[in-house]
C-alpha atoms as a PDB file:
ATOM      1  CA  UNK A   1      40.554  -2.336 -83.416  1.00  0.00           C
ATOM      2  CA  UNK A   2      39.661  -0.377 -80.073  1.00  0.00           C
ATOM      3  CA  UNK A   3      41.139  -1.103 -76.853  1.00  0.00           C
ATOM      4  CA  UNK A   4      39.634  -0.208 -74.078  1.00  0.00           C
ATOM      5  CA  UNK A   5      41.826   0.695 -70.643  1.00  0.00           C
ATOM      6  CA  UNK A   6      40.430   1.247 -67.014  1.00  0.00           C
ATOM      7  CA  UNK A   7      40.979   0.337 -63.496  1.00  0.00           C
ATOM      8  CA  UNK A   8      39.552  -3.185 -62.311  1.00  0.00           C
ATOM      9  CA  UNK A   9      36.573  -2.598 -59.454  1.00  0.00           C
ATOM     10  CA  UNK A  10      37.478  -5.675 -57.543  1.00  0.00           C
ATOM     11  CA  UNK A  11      41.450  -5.961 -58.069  1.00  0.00           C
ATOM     12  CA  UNK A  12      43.305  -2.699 -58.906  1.00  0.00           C
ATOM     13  CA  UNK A  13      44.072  -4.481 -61.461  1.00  0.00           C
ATOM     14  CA  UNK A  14      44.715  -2.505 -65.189  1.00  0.00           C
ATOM     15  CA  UNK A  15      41.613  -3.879 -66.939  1.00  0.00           C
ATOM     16  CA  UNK A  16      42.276  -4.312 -70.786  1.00  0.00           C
ATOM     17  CA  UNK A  17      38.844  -4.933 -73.113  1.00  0.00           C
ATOM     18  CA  UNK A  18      39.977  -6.203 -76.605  1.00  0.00           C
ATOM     19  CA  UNK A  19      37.108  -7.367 -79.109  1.00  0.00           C
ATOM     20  CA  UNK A  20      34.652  -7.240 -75.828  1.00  0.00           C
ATOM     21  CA  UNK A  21      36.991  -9.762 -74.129  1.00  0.00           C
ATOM     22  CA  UNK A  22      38.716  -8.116 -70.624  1.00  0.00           C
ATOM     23  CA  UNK A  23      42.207  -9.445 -69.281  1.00  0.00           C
ATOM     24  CA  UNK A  24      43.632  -7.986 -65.937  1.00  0.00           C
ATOM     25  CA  UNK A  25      47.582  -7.255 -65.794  1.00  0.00           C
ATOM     26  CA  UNK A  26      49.715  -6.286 -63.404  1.00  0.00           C
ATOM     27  CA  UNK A  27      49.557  -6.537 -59.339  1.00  0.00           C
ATOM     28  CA  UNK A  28      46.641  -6.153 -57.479  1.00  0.00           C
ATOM     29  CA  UNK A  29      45.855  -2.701 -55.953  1.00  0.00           C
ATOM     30  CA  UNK A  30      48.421  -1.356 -57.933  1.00  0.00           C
ATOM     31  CA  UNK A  31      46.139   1.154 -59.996  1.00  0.00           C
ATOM     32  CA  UNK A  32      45.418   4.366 -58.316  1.00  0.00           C
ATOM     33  CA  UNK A  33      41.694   5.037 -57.557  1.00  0.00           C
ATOM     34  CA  UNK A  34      41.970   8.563 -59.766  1.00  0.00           C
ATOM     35  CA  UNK A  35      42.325   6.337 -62.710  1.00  0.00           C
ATOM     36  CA  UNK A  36      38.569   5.123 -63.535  1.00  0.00           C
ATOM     37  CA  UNK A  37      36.902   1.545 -65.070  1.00  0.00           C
ATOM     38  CA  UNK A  38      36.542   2.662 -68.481  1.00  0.00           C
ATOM     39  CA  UNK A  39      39.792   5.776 -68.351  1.00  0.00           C
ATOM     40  CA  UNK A  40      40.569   5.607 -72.165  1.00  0.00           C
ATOM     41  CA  UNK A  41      39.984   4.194 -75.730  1.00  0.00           C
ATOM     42  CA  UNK A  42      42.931   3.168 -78.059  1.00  0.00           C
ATOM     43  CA  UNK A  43      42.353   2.703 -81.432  1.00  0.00           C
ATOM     44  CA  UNK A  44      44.663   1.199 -84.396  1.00  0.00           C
ATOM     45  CA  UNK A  45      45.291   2.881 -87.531  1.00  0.00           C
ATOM     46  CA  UNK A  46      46.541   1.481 -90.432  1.00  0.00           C
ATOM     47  CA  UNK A  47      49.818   3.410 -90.326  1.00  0.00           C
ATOM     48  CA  UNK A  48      50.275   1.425 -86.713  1.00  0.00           C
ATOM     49  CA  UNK A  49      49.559   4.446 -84.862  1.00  0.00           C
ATOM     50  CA  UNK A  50      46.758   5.181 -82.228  1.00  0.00           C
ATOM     51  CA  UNK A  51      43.953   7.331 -81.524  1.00  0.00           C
ATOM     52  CA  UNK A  52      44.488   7.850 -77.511  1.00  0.00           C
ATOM     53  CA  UNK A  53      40.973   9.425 -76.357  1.00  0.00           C
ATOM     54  CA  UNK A  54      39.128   9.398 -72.405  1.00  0.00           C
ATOM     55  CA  UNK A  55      36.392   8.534 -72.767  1.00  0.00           C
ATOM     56  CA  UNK A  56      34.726  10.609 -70.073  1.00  0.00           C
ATOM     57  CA  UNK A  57      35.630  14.334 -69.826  1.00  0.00           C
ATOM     58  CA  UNK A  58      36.359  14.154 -66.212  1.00  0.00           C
ATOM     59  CA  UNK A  59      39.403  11.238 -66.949  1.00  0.00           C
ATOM     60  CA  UNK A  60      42.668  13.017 -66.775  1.00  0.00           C
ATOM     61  CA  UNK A  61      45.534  11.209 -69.549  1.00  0.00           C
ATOM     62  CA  UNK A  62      49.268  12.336 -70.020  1.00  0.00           C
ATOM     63  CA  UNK A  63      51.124  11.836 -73.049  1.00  0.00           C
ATOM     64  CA  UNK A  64      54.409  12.789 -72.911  1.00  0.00           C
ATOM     65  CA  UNK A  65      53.388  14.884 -69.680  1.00  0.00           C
ATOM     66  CA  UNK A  66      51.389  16.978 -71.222  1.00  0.00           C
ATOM     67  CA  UNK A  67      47.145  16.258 -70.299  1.00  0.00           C
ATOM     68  CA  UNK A  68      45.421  15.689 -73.827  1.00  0.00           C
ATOM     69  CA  UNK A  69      41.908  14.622 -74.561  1.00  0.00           C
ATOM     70  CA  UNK A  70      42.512  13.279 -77.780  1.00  0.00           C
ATOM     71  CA  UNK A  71      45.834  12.457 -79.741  1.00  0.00           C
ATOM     72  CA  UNK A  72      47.799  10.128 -81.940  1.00  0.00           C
ATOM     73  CA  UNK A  73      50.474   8.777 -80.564  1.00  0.00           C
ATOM     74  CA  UNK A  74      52.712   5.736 -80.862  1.00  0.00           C
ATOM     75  CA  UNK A  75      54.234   3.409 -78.864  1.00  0.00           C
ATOM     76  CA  UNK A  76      57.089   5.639 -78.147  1.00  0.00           C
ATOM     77  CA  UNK A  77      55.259   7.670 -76.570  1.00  0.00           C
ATOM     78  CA  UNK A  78      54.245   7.784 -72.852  1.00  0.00           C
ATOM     79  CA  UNK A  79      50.874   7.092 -71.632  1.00  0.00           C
ATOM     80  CA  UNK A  80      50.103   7.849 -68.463  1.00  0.00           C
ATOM     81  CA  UNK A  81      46.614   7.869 -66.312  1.00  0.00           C
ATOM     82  CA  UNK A  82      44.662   9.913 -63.497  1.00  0.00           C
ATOM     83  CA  UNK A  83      46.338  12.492 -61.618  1.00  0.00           C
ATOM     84  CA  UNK A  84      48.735  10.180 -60.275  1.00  0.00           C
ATOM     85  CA  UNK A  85      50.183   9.589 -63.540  1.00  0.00           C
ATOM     86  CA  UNK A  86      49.850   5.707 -63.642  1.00  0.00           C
ATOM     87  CA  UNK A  87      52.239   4.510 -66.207  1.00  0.00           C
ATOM     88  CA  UNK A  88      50.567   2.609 -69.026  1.00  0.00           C
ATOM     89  CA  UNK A  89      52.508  -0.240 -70.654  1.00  0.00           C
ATOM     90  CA  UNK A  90      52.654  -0.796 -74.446  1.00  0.00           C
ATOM     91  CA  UNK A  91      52.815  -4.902 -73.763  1.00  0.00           C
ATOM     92  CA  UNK A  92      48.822  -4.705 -72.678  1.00  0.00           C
ATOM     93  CA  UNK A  93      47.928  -3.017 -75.993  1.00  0.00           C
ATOM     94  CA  UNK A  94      50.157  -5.616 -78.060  1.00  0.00           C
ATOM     95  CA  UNK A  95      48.566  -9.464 -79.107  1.00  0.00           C
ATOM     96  CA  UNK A  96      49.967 -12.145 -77.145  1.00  0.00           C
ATOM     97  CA  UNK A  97      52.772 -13.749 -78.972  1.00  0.00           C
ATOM     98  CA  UNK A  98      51.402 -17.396 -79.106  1.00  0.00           C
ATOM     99  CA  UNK A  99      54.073 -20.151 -78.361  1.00  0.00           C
ATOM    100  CA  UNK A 100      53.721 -23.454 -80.619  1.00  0.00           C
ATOM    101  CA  UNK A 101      56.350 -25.952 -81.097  1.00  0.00           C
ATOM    102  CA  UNK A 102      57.026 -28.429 -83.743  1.00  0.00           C
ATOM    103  CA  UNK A 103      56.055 -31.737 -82.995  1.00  0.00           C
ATOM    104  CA  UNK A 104      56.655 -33.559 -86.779  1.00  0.00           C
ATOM    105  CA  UNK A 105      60.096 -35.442 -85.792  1.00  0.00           C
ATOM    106  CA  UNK A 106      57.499 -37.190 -83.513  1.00  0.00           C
ATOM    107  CA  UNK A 107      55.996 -39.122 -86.590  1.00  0.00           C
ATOM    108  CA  UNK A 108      59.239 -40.736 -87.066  1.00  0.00           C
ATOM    109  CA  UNK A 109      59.526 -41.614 -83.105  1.00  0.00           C
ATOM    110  CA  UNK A 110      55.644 -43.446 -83.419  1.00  0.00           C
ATOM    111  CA  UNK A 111      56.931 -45.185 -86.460  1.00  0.00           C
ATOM    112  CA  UNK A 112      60.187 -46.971 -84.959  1.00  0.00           C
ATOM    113  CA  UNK A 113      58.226 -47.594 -81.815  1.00  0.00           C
ATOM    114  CA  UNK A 114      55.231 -49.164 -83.903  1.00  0.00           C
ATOM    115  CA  UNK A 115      57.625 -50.873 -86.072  1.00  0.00           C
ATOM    116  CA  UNK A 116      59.967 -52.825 -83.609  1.00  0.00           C
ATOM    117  CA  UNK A 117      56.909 -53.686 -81.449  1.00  0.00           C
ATOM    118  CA  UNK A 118      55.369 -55.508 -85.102  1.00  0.00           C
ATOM    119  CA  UNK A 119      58.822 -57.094 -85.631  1.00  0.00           C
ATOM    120  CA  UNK A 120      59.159 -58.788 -82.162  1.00  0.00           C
ATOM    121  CA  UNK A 121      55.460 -59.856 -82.239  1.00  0.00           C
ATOM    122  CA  UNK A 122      56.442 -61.616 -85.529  1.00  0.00           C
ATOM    123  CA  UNK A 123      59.309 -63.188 -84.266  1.00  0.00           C
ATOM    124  CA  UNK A 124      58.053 -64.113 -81.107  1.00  0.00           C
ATOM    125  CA  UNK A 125      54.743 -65.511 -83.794  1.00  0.00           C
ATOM    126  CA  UNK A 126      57.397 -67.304 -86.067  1.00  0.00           C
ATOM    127  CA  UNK A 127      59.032 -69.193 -82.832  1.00  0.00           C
ATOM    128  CA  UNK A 128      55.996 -70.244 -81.642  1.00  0.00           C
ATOM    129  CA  UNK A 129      55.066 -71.892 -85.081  1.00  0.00           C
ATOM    130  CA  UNK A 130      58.770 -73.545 -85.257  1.00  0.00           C
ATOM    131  CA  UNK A 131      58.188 -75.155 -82.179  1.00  0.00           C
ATOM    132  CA  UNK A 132      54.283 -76.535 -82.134  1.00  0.00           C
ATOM    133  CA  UNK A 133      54.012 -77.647 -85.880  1.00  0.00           C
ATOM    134  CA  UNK A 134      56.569 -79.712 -86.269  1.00  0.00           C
ATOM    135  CA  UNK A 135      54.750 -81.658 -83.633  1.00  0.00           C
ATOM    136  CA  UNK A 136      51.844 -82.529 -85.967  1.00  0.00           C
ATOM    137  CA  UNK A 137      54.362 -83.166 -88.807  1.00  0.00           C
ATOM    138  CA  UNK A 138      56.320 -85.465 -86.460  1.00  0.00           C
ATOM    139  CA  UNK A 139      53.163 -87.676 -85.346  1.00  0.00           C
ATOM    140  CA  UNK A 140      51.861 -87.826 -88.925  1.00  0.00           C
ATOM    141  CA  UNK A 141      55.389 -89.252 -90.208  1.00  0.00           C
ATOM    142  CA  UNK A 142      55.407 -91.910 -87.367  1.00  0.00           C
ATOM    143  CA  UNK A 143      51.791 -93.047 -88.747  1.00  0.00           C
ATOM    144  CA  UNK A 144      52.698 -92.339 -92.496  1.00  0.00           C
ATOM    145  CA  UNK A 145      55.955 -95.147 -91.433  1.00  0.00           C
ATOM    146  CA  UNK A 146      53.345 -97.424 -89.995  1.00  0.00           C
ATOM    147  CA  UNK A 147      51.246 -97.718 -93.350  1.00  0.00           C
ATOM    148  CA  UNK A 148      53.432 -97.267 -96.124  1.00  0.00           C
ATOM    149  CA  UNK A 149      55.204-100.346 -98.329  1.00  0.00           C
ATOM    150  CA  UNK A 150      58.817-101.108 -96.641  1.00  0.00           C
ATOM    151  CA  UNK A 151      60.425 -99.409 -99.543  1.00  0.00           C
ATOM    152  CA  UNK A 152      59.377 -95.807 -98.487  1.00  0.00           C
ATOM    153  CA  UNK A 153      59.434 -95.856 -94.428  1.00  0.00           C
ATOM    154  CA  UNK A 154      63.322 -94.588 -94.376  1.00  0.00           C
ATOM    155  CA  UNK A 155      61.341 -91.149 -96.184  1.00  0.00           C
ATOM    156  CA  UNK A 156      58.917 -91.226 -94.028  1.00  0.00           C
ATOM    157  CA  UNK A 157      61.493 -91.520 -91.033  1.00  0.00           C
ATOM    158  CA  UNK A 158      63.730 -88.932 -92.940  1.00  0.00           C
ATOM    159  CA  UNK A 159      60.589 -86.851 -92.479  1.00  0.00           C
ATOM    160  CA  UNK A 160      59.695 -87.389 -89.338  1.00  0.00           C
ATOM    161  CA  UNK A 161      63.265 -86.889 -87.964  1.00  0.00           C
ATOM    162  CA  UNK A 162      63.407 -83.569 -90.010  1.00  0.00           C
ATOM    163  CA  UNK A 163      60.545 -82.325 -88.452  1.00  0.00           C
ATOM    164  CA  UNK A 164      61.229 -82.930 -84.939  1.00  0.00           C
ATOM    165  CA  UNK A 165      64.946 -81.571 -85.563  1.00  0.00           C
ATOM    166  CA  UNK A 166      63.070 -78.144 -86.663  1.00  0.00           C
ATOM    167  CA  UNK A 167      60.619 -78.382 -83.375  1.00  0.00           C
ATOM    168  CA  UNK A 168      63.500 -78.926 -81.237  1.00  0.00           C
ATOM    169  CA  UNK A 169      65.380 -76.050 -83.312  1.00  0.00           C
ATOM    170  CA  UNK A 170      62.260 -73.822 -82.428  1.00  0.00           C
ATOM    171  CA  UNK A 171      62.120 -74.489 -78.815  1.00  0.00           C
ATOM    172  CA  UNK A 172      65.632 -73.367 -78.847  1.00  0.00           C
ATOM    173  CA  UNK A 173      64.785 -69.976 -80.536  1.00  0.00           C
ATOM    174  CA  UNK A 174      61.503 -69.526 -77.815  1.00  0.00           C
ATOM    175  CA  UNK A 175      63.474 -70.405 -74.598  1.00  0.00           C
ATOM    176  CA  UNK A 176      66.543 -67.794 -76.009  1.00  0.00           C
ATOM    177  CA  UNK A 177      64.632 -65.162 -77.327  1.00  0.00           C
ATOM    178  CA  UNK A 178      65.090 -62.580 -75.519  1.00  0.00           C
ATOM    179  CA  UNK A 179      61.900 -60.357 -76.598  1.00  0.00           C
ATOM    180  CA  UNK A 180      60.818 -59.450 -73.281  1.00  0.00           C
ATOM    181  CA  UNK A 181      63.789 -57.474 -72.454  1.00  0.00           C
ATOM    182  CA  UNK A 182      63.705 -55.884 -75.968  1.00  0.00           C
ATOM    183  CA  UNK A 183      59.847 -54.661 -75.758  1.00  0.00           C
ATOM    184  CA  UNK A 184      60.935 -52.968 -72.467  1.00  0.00           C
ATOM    185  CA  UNK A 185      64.168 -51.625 -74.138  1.00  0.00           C
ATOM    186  CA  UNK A 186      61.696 -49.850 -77.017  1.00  0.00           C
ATOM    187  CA  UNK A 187      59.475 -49.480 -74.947  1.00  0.00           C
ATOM    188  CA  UNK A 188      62.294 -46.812 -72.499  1.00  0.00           C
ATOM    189  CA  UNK A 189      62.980 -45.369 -75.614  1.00  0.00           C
ATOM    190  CA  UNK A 190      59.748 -44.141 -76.829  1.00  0.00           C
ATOM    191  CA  UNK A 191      59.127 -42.777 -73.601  1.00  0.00           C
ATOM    192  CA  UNK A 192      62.294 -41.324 -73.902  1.00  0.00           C
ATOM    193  CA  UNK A 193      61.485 -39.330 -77.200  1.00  0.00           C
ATOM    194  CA  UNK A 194      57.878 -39.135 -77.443  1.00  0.00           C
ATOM    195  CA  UNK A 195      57.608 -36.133 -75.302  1.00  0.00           C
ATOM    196  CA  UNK A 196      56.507 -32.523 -75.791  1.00  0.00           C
ATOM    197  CA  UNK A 197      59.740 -30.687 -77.201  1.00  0.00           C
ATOM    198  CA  UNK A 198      58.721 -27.688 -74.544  1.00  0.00           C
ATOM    199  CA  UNK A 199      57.902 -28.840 -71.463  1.00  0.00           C
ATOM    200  CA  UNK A 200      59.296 -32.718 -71.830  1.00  0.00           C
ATOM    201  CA  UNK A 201      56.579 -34.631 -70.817  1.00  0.00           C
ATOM    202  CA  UNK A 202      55.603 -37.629 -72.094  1.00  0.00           C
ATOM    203  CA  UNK A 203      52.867 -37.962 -74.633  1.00  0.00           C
ATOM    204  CA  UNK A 204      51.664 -41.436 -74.107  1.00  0.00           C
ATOM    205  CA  UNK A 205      51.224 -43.997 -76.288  1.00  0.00           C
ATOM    206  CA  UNK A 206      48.826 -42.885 -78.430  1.00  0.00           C
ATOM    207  CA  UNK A 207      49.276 -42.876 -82.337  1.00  0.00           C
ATOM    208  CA  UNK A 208      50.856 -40.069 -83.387  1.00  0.00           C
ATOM    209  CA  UNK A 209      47.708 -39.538 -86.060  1.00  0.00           C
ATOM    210  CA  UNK A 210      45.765 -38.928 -83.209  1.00  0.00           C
ATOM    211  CA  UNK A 211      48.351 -37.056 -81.621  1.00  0.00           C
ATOM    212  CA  UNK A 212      48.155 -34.159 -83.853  1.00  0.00           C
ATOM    213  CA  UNK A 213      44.405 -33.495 -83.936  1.00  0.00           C
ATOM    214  CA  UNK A 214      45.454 -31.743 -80.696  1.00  0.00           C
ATOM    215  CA  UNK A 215      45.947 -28.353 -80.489  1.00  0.00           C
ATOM    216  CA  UNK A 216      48.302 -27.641 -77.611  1.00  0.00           C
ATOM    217  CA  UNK A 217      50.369 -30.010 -75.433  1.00  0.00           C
ATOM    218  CA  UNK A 218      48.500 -31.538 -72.686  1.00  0.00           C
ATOM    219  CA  UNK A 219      50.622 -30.539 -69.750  1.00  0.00           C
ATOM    220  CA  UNK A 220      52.096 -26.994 -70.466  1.00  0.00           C
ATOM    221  CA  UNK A 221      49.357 -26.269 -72.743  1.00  0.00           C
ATOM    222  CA  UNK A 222      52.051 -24.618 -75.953  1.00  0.00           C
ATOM    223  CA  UNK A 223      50.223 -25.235 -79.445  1.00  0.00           C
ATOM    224  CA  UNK A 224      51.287 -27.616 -81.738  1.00  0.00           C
ATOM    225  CA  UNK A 225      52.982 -27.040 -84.984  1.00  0.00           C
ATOM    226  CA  UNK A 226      51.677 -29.673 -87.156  1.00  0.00           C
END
């Protein structure tokens, strides 16, 4: 790999080139004018060592203080560049470090969230059918008792007063269940603890399988661990 070093034309920035891609660092104006756009090569050899070389004759580079066209050094050396000795920092040669975070433990948070919202949707399904059928079962045993021999009405009453004792059972359950205040208490929670484990913000509420064919975190952009 060679690294190219030089001064930025428009910012005084330190202009790094790395596979043909350039990244500025430091303040602007802060390199001197003596140090030029293209001042000096690096490149990596396999021992972890580099080749420091200017690139034009007229570029002036220090290693350890002493002016060199050409040398190996390391990164315990000292680079410096142009006559006004600009000090060269190892960090621009080095790859980023690339943040990522683990987001798996979220799988579990989707699944609790996705699960109590099923069970109070069944619940609040199962009340609704507690209340309403027994209505149909409790008009058909009325007519049932109209048309059968004298012998059977009581069943049929039996029946009919069974039924409505379950309808009136399931309005109870509908008018006390408190499932409104529960979906908002799950609903607090998964906001809660579906959130980026870096920067804390919420996720939203989409499934976690489509969660992870993200790379990075929306919002403070870290990479996901997956």
């Amino acid at each position: 790999m060679e690294i190219i070093i030089g001064r930025d034309q428009t910012t005084r920035k330190l202009r790094v080139v790395k596979d043909g891609k350039a990244q500025l660092y430091g303040m602007p104006n802060s390199v001197p004018m003596d140090v030029s756009r293209n001042h000096v090569s690096f490149q990596q050899l396999a021992s972890g060592k580099w080749i420091v070389k200017n690139i034009n004759s007229q570029n002036v580079t220090y290693v350890n203080g002493i002016a060199v066209e050409s040398k190996t050094v390391s990164q315990n050396d000292k680079i410096e560049l142009g006559a006004s000795h600009y000090l060269v920092q190892w960090e621009a040669l080095r790859e980023p470090k690339i943040e990522t975070v683990d987001i798996r433990p979220l799988r579990q948070v989707w699944d609790e969230y996705n699960e109590g919202n099923i069970n109070i949707r069944i619940r609040q399904k199962n009340n609704g059918l507690l209340a309403s059928l027994p209505i149909g079962f409790t008009m058909l045993g009325g007519i049932v008792a109209s048309m059968v021999a004298d012998e059977y009405k009581p069943y049929a009453y039996i029946f009919t007063v069974v039924a409505f004792l379950v309808m009136v059972y399931g309005l109870f359950r509908r008018f006390t269940d408190d499932s409104i205040n529960e979906q908002e208490t799950v609903k607090k929670e998964f906001q809660r603890k579906y959130i980026c484990p870096k920067c804390g913000h919420f996720l939203g509420y989409q499934d976690y399988d489509i969660l992870v064919q993200s790379d990075a975190c929306p919002y403070c952009k870290t990479k996901f661990k997956k």
